[in-house]
Structures are given as C-alpha cells and as structure tokens.
PDB file of N, CA and C in Angstrom:
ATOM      1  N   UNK A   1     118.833 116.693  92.812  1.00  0.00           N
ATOM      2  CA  UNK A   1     118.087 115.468  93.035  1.00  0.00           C
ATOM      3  C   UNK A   1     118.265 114.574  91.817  1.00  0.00           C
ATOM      4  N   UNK A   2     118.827 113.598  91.829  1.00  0.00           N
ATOM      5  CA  UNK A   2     118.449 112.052  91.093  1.00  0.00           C
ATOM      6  C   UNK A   2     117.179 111.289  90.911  1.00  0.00           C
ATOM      7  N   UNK A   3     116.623 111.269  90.133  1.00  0.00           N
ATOM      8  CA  UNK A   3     115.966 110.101  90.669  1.00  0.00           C
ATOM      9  C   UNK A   3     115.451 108.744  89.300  1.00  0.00           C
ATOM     10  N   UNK A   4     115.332 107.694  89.708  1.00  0.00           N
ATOM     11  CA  UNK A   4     115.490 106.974  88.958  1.00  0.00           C
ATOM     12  C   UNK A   4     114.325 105.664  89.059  1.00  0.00           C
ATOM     13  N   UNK A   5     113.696 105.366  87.894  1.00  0.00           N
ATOM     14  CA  UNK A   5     112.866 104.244  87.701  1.00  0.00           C
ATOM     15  C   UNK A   5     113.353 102.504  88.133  1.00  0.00           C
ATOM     16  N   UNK A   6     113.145 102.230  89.485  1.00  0.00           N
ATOM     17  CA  UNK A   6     114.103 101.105  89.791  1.00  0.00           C
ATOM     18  C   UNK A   6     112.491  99.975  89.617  1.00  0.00           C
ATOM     19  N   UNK A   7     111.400  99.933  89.481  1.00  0.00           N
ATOM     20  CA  UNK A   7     110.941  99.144  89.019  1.00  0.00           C
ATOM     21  C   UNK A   7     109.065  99.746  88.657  1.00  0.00           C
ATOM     22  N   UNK A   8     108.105  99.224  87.486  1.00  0.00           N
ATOM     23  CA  UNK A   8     107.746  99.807  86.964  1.00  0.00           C
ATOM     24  C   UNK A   8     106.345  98.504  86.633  1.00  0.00           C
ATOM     25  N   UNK A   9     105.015  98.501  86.948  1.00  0.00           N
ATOM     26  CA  UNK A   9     104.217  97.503  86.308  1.00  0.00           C
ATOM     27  C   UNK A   9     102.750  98.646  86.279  1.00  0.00           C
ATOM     28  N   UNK A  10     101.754  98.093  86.172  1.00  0.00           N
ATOM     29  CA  UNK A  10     100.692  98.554  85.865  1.00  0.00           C
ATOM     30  C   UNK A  10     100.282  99.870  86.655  1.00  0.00           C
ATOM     31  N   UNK A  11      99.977  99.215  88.099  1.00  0.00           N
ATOM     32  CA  UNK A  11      99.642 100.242  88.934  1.00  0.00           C
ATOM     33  C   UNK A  11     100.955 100.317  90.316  1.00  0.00           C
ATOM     34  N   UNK A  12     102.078  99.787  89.899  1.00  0.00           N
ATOM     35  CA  UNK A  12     103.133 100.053  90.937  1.00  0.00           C
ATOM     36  C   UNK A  12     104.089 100.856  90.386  1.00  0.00           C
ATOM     37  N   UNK A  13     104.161 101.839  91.054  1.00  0.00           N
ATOM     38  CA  UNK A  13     105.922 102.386  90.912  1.00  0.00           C
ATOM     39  C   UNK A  13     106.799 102.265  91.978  1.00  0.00           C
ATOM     40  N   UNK A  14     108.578 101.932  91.737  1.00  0.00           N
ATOM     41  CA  UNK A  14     109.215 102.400  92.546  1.00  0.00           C
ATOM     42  C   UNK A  14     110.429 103.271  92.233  1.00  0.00           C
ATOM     43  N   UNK A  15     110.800 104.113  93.149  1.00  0.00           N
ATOM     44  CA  UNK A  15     111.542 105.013  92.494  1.00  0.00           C
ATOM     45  C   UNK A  15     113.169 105.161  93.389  1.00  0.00           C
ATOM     46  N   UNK A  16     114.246 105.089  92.647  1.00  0.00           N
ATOM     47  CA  UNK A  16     115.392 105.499  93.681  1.00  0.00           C
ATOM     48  C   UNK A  16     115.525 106.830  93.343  1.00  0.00           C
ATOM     49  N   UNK A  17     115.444 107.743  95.061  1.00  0.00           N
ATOM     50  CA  UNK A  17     116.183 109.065  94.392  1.00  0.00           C
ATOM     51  C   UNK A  17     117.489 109.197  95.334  1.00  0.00           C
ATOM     52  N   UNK A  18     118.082 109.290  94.849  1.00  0.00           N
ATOM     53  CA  UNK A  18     118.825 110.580  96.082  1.00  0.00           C
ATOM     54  C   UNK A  18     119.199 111.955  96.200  1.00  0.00           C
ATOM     55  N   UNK A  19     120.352 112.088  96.933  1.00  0.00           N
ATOM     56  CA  UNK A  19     121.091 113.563  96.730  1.00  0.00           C
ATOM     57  C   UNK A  19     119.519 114.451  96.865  1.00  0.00           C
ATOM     58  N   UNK A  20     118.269 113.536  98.007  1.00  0.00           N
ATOM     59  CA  UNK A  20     117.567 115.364  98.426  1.00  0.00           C
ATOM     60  C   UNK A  20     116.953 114.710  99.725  1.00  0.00           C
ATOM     61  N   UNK A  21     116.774 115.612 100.493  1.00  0.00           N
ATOM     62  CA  UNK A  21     116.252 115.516 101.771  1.00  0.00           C
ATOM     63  C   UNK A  21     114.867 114.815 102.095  1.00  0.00           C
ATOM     64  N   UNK A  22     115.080 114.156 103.000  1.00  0.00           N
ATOM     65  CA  UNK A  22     113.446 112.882 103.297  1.00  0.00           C
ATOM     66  C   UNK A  22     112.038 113.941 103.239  1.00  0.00           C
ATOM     67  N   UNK A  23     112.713 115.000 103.953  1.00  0.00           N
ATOM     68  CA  UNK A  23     111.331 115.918 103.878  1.00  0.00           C
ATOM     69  C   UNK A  23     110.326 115.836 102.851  1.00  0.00           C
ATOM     70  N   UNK A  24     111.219 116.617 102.127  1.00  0.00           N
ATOM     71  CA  UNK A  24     110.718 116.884 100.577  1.00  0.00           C
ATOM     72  C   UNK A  24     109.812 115.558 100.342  1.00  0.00           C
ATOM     73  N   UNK A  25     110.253 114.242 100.457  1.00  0.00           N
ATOM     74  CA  UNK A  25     109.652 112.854  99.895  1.00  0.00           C
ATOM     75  C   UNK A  25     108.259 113.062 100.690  1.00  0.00           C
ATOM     76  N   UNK A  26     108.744 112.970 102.318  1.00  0.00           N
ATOM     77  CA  UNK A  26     107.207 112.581 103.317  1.00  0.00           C
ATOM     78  C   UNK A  26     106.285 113.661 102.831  1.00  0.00           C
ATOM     79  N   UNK A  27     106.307 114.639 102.460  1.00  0.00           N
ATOM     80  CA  UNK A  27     105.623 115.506 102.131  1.00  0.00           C
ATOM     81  C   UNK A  27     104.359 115.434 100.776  1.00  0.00           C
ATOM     82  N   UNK A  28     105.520 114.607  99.820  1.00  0.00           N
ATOM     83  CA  UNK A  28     104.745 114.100  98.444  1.00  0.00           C
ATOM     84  C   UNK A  28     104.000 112.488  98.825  1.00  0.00           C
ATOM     85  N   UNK A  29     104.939 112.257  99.788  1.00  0.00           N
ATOM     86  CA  UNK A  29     104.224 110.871  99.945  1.00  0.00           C
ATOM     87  C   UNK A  29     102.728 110.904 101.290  1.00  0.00           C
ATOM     88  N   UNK A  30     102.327 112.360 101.650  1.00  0.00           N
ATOM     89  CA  UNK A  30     101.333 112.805 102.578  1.00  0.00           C
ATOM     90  C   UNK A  30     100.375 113.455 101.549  1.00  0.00           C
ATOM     91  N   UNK A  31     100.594 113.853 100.573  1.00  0.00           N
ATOM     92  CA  UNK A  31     100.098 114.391  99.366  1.00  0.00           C
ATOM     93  C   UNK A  31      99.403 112.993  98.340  1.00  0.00           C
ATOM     94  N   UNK A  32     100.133 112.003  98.250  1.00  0.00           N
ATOM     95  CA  UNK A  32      99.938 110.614  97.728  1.00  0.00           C
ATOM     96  C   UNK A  32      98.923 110.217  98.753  1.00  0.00           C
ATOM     97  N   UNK A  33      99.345 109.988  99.630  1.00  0.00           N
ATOM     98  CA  UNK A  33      98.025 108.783 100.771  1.00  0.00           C
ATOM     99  C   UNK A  33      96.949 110.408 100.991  1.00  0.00           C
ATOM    100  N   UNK A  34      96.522 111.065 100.543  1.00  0.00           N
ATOM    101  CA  UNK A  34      95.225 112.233 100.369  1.00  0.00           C
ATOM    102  C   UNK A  34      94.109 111.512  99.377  1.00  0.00           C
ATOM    103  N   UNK A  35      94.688 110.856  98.309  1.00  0.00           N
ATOM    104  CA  UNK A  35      94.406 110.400  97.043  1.00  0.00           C
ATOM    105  C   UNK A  35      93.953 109.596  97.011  1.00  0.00           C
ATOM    106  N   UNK A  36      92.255 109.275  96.712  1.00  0.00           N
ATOM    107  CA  UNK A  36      91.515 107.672  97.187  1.00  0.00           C
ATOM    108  C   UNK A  36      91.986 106.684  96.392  1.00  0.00           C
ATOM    109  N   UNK A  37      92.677 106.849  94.860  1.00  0.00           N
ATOM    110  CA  UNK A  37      92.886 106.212  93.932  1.00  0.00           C
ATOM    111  C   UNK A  37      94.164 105.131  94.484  1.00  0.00           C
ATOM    112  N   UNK A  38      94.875 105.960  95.842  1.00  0.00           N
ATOM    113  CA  UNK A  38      96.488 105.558  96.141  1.00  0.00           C
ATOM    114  C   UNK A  38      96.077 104.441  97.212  1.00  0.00           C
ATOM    115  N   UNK A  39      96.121 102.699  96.516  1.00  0.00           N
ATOM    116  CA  UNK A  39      96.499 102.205  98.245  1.00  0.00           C
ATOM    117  C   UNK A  39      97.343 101.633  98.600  1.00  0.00           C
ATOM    118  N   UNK A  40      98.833 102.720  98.412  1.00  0.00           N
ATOM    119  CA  UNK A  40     100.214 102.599  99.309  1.00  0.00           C
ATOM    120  C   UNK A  40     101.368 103.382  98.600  1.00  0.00           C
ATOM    121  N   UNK A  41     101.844 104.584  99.998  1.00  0.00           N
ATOM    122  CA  UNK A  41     103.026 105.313  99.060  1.00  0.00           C
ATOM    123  C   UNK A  41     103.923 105.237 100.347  1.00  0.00           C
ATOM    124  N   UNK A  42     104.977 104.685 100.093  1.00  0.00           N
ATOM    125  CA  UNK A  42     105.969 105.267 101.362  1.00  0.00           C
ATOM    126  C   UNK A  42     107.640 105.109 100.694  1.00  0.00           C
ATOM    127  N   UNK A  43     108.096 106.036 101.905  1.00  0.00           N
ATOM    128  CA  UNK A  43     109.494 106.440 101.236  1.00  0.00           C
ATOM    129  C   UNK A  43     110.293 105.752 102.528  1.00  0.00           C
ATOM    130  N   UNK A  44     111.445 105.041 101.467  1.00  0.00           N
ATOM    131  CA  UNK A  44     111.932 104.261 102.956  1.00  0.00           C
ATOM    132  C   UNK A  44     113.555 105.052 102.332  1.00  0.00           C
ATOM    133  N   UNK A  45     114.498 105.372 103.982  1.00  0.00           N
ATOM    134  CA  UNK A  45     115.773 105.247 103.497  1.00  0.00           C
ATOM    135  C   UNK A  45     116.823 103.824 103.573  1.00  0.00           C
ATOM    136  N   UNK A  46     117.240 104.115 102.753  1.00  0.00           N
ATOM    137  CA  UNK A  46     117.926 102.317 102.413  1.00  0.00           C
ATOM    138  C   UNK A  46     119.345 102.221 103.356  1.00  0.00           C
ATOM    139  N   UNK A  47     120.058 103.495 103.677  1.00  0.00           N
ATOM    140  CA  UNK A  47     121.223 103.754 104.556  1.00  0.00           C
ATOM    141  C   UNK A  47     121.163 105.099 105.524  1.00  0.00           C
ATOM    142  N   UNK A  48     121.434 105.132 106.303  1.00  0.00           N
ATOM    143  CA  UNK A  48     121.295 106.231 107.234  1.00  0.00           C
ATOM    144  C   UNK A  48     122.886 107.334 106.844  1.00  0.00           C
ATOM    145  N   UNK A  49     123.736 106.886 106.428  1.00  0.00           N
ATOM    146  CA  UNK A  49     125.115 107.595 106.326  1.00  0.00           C
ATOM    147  C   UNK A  49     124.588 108.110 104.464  1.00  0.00           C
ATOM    148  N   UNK A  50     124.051 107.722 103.858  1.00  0.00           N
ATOM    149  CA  UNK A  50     123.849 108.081 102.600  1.00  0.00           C
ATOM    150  C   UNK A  50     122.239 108.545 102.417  1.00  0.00           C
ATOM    151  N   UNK A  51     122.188 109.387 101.267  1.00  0.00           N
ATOM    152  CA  UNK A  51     120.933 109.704 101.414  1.00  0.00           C
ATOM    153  C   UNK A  51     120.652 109.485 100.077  1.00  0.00           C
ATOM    154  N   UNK A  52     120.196 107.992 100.113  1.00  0.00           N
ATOM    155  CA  UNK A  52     119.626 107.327  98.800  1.00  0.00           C
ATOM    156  C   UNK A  52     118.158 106.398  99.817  1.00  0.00           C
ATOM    157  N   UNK A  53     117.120 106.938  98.707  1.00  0.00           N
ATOM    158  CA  UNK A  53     115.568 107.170  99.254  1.00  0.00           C
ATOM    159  C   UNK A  53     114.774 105.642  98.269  1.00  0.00           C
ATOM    160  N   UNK A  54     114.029 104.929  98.606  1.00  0.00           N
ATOM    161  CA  UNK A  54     113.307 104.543  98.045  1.00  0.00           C
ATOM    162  C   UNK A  54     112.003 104.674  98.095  1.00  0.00           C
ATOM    163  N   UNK A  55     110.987 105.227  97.277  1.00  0.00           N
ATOM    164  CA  UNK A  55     109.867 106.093  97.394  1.00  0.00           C
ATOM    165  C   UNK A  55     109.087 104.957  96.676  1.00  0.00           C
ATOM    166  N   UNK A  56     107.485 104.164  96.874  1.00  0.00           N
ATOM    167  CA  UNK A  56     106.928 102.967  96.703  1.00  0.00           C
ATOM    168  C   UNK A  56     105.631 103.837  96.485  1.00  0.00           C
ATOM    169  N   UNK A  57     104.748 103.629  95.414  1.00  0.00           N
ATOM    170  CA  UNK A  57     103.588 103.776  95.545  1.00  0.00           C
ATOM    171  C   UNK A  57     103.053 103.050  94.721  1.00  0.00           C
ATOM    172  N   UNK A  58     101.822 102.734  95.554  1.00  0.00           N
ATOM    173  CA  UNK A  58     100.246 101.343  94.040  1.00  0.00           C
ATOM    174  C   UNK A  58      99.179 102.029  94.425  1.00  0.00           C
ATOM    175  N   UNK A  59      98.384 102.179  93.011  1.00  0.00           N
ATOM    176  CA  UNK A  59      97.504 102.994  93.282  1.00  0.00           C
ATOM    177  C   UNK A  59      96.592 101.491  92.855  1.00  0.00           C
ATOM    178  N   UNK A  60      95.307 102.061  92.655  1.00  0.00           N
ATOM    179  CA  UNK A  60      94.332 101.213  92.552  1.00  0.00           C
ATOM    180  C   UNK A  60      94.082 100.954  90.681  1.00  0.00           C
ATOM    181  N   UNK A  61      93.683 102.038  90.164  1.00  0.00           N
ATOM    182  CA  UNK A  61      94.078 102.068  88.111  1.00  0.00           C
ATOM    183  C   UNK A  61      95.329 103.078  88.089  1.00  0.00           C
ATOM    184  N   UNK A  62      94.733 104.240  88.443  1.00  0.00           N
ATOM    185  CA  UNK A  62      95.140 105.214  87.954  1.00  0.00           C
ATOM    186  C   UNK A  62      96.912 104.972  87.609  1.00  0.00           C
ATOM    187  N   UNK A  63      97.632 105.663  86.724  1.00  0.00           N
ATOM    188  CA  UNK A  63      98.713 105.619  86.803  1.00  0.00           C
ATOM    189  C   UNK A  63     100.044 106.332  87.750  1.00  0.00           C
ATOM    190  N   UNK A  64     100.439 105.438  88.256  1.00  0.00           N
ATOM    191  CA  UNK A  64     101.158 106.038  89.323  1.00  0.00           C
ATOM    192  C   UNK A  64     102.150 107.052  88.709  1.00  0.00           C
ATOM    193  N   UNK A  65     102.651 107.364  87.623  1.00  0.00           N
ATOM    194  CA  UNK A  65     103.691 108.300  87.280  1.00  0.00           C
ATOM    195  C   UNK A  65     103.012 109.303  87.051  1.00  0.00           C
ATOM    196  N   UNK A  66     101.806 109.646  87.060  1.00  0.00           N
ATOM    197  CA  UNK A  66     100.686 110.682  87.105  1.00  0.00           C
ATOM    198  C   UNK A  66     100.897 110.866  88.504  1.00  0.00           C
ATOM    199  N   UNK A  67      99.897 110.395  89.298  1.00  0.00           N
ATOM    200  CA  UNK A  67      99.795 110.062  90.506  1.00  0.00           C
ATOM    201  C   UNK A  67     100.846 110.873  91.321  1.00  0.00           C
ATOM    202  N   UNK A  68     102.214 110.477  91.052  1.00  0.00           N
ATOM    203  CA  UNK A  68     103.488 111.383  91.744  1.00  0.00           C
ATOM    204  C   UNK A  68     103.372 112.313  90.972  1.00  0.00           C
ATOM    205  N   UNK A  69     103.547 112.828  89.992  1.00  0.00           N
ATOM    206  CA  UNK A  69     103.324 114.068  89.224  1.00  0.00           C
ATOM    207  C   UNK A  69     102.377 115.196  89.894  1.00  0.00           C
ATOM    208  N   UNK A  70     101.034 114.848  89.537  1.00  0.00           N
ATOM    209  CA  UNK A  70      99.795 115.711  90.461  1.00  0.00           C
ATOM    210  C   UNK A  70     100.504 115.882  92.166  1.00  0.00           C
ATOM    211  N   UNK A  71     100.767 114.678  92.585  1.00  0.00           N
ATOM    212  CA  UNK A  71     101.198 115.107  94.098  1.00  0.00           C
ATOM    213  C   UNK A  71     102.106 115.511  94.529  1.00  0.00           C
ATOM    214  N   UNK A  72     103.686 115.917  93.844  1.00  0.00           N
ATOM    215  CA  UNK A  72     104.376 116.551  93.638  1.00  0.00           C
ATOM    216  C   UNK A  72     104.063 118.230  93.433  1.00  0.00           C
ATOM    217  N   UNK A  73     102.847 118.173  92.341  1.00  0.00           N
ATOM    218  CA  UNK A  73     102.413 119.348  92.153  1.00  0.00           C
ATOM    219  C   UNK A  73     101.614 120.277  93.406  1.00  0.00           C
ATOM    220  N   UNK A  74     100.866 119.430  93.715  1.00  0.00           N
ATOM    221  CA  UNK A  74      99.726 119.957  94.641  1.00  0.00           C
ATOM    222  C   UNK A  74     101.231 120.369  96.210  1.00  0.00           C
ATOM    223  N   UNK A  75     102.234 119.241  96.661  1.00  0.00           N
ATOM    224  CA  UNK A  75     103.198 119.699  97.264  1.00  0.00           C
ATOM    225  C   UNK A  75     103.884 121.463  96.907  1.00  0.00           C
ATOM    226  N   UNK A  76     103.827 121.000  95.704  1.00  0.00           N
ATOM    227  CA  UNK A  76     105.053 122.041  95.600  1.00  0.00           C
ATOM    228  C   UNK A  76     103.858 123.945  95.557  1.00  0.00           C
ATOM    229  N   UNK A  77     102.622 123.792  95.486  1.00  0.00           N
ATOM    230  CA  UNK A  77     101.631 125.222  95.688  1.00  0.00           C
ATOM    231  C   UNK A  77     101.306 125.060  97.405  1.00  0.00           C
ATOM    232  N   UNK A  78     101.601 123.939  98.198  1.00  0.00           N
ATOM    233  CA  UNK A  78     101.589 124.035  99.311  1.00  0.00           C
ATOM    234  C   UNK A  78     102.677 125.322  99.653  1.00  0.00           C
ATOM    235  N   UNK A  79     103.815 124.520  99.440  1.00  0.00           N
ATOM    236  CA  UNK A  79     104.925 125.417  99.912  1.00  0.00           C
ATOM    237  C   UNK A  79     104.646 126.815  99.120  1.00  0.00           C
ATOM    238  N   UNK A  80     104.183 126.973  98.183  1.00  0.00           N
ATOM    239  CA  UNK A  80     104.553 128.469  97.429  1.00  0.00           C
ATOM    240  C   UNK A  80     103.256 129.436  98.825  1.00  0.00           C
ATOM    241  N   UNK A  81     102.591 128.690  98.865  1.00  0.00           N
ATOM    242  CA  UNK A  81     101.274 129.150 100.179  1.00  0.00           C
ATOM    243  C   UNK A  81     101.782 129.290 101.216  1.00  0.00           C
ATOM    244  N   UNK A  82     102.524 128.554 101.840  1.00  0.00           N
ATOM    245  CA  UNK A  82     103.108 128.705 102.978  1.00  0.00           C
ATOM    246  C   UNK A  82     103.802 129.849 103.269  1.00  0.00           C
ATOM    247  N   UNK A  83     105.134 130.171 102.350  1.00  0.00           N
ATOM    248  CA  UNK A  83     106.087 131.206 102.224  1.00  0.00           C
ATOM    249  C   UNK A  83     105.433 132.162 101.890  1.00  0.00           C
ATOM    250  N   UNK A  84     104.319 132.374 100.956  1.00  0.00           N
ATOM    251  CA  UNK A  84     103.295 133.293 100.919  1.00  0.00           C
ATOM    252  C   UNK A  84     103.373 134.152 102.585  1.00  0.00           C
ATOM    253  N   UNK A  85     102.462 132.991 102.920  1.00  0.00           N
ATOM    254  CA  UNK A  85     102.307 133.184 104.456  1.00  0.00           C
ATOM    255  C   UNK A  85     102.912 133.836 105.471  1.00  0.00           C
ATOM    256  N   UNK A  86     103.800 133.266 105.360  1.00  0.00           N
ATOM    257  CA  UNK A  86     105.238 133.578 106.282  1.00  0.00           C
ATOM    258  C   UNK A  86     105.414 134.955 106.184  1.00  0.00           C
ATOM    259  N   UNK A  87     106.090 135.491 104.356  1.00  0.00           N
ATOM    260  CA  UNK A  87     106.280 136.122 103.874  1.00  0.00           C
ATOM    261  C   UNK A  87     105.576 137.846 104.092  1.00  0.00           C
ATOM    262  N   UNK A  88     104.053 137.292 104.355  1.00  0.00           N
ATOM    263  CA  UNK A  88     103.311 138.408 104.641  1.00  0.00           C
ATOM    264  C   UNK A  88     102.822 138.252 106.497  1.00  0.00           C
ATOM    265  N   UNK A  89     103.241 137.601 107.059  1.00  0.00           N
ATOM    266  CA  UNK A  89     103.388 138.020 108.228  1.00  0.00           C
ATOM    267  C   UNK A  89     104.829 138.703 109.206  1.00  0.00           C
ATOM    268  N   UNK A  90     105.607 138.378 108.315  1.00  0.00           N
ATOM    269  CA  UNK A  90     107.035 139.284 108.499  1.00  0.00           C
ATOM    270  C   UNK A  90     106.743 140.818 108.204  1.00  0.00           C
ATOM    271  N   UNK A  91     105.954 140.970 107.120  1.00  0.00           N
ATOM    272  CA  UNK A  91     105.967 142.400 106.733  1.00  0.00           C
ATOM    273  C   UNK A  91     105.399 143.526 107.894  1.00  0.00           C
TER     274      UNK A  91
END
C-alpha cells in the first residue's frame, strides 16, 4: 500500500492511496462515520482499470490524522476478532 498526503488543513484530510483493495478503505471509512467527532469520510476510486483510491475525511476539531489512525486501529482488532472467530469455529 502507498499512500500519500494529497491535501491537508485544520480539520480536513485527503489522502491518495493505492496498490490496496477498496475493502480495506470502506471498512476504515465505516469505522470513521462511528465517530461523532467525524462529519464526512468517504473513499472514492478515481479509475476503475487502476486502483488509485481517494479517501476524504472532516471531522468537526479533532484531528483527522488521529482520527484515521484510531479508526484504522479499531478496523484492524475487528478483523483480528473475526479470524479469531472463524478460527475457533473450524476447530
């Protein structure tokens, strides 16, 4: 994954990533709109043959490079729960 600071002010971020799957994004960006502080995160793709993502979020103060950070985080113990899951219903 790439990803890159394509523009940057108080309470806006936007971010280019590519080279990773939309999933992964809608997932952090369902994790983002949870967040009363967030009002607006969405991930748009810019080409359908390429997979370069633009991911938008404004929160209200808080800082949005936090903001994706924590919700990235809280994403990524989803999945470790899930496979948990999975994991012990295979057994």
């Amino acid at each position: 994954m790439y990803a890159e600071i394509a523009d940057f002010k108080d309470n806006e971020l936007e971010l280019k990533i590519r080279e990773e799957d939309i999933s992964i994004l809608y997932i952090i960006q369902h994790e983002l709109l949870k967040e009363k502080s967030v009002d607006f995160a969405g991930v748009m793709l810019k080409h359908p043959l390429v997979k370069d993502y633009i991911m938008r979020v404004v929160t209200k103060r808080k800082d949005p490079v936090e903001t994706i950070q924590e919700a990235a985080a809280s994403a990524a113990e989803y999945a470790k729960d899930f496979a948990s899951l999975v994991k012990s219903e295979i057994k």
